[in-house]
C-alpha atoms as a PDB file:
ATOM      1  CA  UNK A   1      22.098 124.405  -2.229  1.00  0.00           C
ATOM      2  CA  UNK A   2      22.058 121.136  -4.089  1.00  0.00           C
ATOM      3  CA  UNK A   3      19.598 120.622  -6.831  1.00  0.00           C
ATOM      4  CA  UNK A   4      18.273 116.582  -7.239  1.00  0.00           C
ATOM      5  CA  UNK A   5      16.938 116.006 -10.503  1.00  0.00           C
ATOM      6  CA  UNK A   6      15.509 112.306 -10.586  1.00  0.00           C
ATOM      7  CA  UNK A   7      14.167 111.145 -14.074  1.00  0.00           C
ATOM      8  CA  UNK A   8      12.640 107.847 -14.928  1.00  0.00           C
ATOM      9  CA  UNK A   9      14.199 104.881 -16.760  1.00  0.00           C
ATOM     10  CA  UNK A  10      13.546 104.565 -20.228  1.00  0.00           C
ATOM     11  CA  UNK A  11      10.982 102.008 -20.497  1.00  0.00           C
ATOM     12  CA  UNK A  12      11.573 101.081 -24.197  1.00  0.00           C
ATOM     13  CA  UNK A  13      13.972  98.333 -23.691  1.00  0.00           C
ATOM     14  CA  UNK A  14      11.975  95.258 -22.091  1.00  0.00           C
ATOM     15  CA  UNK A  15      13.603  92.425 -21.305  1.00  0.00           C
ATOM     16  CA  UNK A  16      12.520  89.452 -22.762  1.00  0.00           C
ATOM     17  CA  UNK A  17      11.490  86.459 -20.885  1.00  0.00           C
ATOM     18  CA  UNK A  18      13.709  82.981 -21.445  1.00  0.00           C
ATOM     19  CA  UNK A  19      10.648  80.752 -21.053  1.00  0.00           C
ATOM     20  CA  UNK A  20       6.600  81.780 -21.333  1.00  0.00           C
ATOM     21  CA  UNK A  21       3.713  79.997 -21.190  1.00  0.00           C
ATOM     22  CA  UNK A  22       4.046  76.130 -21.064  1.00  0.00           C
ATOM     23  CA  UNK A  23       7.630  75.713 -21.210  1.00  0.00           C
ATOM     24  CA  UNK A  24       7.860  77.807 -18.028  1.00  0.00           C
ATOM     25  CA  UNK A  25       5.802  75.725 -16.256  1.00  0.00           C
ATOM     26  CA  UNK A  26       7.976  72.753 -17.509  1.00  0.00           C
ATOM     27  CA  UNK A  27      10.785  74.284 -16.584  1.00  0.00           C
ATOM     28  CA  UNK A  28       9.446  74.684 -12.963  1.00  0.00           C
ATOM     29  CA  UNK A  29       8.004  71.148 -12.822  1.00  0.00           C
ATOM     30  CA  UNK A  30      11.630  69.751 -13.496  1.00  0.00           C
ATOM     31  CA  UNK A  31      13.407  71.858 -11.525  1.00  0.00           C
ATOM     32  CA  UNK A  32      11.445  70.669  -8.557  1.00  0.00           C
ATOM     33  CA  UNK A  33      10.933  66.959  -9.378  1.00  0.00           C
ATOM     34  CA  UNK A  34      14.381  66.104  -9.860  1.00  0.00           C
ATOM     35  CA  UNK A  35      15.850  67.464  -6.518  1.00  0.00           C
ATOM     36  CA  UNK A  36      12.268  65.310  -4.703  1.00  0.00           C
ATOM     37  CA  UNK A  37      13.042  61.861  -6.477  1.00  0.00           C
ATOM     38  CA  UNK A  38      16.823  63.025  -5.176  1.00  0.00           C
ATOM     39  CA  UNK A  39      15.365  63.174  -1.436  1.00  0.00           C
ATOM     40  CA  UNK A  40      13.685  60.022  -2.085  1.00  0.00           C
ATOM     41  CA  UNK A  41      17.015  58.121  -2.373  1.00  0.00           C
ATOM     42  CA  UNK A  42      18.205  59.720   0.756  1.00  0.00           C
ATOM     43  CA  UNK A  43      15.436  58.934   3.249  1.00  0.00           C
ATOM     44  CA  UNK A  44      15.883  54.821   3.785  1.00  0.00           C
ATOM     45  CA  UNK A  45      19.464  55.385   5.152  1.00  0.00           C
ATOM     46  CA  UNK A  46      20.309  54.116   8.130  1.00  0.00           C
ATOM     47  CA  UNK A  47      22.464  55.483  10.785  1.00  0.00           C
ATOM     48  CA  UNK A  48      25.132  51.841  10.665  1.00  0.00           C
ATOM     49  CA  UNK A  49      29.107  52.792   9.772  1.00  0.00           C
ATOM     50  CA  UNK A  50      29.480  48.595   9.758  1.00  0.00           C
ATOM     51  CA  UNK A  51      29.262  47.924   6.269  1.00  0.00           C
ATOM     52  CA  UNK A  52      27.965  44.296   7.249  1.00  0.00           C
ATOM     53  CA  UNK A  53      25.078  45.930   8.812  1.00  0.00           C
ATOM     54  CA  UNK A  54      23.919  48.202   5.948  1.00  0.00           C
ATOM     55  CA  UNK A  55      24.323  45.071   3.771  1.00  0.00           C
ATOM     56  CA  UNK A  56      21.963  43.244   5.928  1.00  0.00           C
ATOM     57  CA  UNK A  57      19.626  45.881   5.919  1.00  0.00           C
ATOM     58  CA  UNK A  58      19.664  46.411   2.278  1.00  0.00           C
ATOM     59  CA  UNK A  59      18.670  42.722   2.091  1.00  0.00           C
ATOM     60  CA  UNK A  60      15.907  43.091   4.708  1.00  0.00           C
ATOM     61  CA  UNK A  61      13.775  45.944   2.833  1.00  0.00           C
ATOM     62  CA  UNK A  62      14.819  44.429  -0.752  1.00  0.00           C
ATOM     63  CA  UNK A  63      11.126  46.418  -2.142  1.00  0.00           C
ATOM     64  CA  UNK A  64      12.417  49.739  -0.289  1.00  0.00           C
ATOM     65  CA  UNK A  65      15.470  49.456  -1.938  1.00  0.00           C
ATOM     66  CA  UNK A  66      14.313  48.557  -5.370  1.00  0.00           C
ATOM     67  CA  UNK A  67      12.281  51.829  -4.760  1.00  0.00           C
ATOM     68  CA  UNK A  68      15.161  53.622  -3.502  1.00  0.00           C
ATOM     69  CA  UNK A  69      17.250  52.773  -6.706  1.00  0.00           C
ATOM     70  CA  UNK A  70      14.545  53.202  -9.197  1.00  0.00           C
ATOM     71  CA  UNK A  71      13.555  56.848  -8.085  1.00  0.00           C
ATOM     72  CA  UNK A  72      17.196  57.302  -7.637  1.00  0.00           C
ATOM     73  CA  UNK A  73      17.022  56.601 -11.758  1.00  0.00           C
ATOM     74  CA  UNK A  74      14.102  58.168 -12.623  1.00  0.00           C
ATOM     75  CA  UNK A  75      15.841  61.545 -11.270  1.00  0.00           C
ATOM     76  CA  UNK A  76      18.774  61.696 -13.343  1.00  0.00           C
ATOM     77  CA  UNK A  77      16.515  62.874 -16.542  1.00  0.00           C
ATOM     78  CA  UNK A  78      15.196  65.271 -14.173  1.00  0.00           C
ATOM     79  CA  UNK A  79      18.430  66.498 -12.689  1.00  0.00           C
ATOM     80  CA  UNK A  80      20.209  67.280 -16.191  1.00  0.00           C
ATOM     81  CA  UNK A  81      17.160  68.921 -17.500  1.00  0.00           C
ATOM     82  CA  UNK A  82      17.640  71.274 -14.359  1.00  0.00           C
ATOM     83  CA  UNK A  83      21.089  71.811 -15.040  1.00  0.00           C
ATOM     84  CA  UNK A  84      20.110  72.813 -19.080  1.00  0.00           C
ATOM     85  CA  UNK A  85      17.426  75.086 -18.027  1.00  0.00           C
ATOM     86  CA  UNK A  86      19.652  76.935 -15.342  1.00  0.00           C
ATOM     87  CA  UNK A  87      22.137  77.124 -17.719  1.00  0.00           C
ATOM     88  CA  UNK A  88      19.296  78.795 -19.899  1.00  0.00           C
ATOM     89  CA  UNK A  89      18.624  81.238 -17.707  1.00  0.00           C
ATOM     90  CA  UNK A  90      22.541  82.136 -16.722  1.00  0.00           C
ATOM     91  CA  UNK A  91      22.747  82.834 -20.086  1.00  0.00           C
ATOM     92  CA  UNK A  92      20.871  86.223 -20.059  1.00  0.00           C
ATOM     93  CA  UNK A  93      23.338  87.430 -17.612  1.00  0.00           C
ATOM     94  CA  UNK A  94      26.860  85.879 -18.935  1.00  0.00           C
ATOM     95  CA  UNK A  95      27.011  83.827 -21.709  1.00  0.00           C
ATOM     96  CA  UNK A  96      30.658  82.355 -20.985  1.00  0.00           C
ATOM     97  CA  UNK A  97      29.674  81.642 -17.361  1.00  0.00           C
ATOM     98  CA  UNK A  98      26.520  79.832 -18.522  1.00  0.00           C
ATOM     99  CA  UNK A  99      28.442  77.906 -20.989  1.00  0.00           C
ATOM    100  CA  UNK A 100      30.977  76.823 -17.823  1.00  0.00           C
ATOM    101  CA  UNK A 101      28.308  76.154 -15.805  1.00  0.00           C
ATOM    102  CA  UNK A 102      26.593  74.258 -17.814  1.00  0.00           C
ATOM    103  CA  UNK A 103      29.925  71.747 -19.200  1.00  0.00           C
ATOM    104  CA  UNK A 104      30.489  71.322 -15.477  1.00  0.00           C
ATOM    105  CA  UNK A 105      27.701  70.365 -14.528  1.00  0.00           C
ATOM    106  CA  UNK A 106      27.478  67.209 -16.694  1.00  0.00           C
END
């Protein structure tokens, strides 16, 4: 007859969090504006493989475009703040991967 003896985890040793209070929900603000500004360059593209025809479309919608490129701006801020607070948070788990992570990434 086998005899199971489960005991419970020490509790003393509690993780501590990377970010609290404000800066978390920073953290989660930027994490989710930069990849939306990102979708915002995307969504004007059209479908044409002639390069002529793209051309001519970019001069069509010249105030879509201006958008296009100034959101596409406005993300990059965004986008390597994401990469610095992921690389934040990889930390806690492995320092040296964070560290490649986060030199590749920029």
């Amino acid at each position: 007859m086998t005899v199971l003896a489960v005991e419970p985890k020490n509790a003393g040793t509690a993780v501590k969090p990377v970010f609290a209070g404000l800066a978390c929900w920073l953290d989660a603000v930027v994490l989710v504006i930069g990849p939306l500004l990102q979708v915002v360059v995307f969504l004007p593209e059209t479908d044409a493989r002639d390069t002529t025809a793209r051309v001519a479309f970019w001069v069509a919608q010249s105030a879509r475009i201006g958008l296009v490129m100034g959101s596409g701006l406005l993300a990059v801020p965004f986008l390597l703040g994401g990469s610095a607070i992921l690389g934040a948070l990889a930390r806690v788990a492995s320092r040296r991967l964070a560290w490649m992570g986060g030199i590749l990434a920029k």
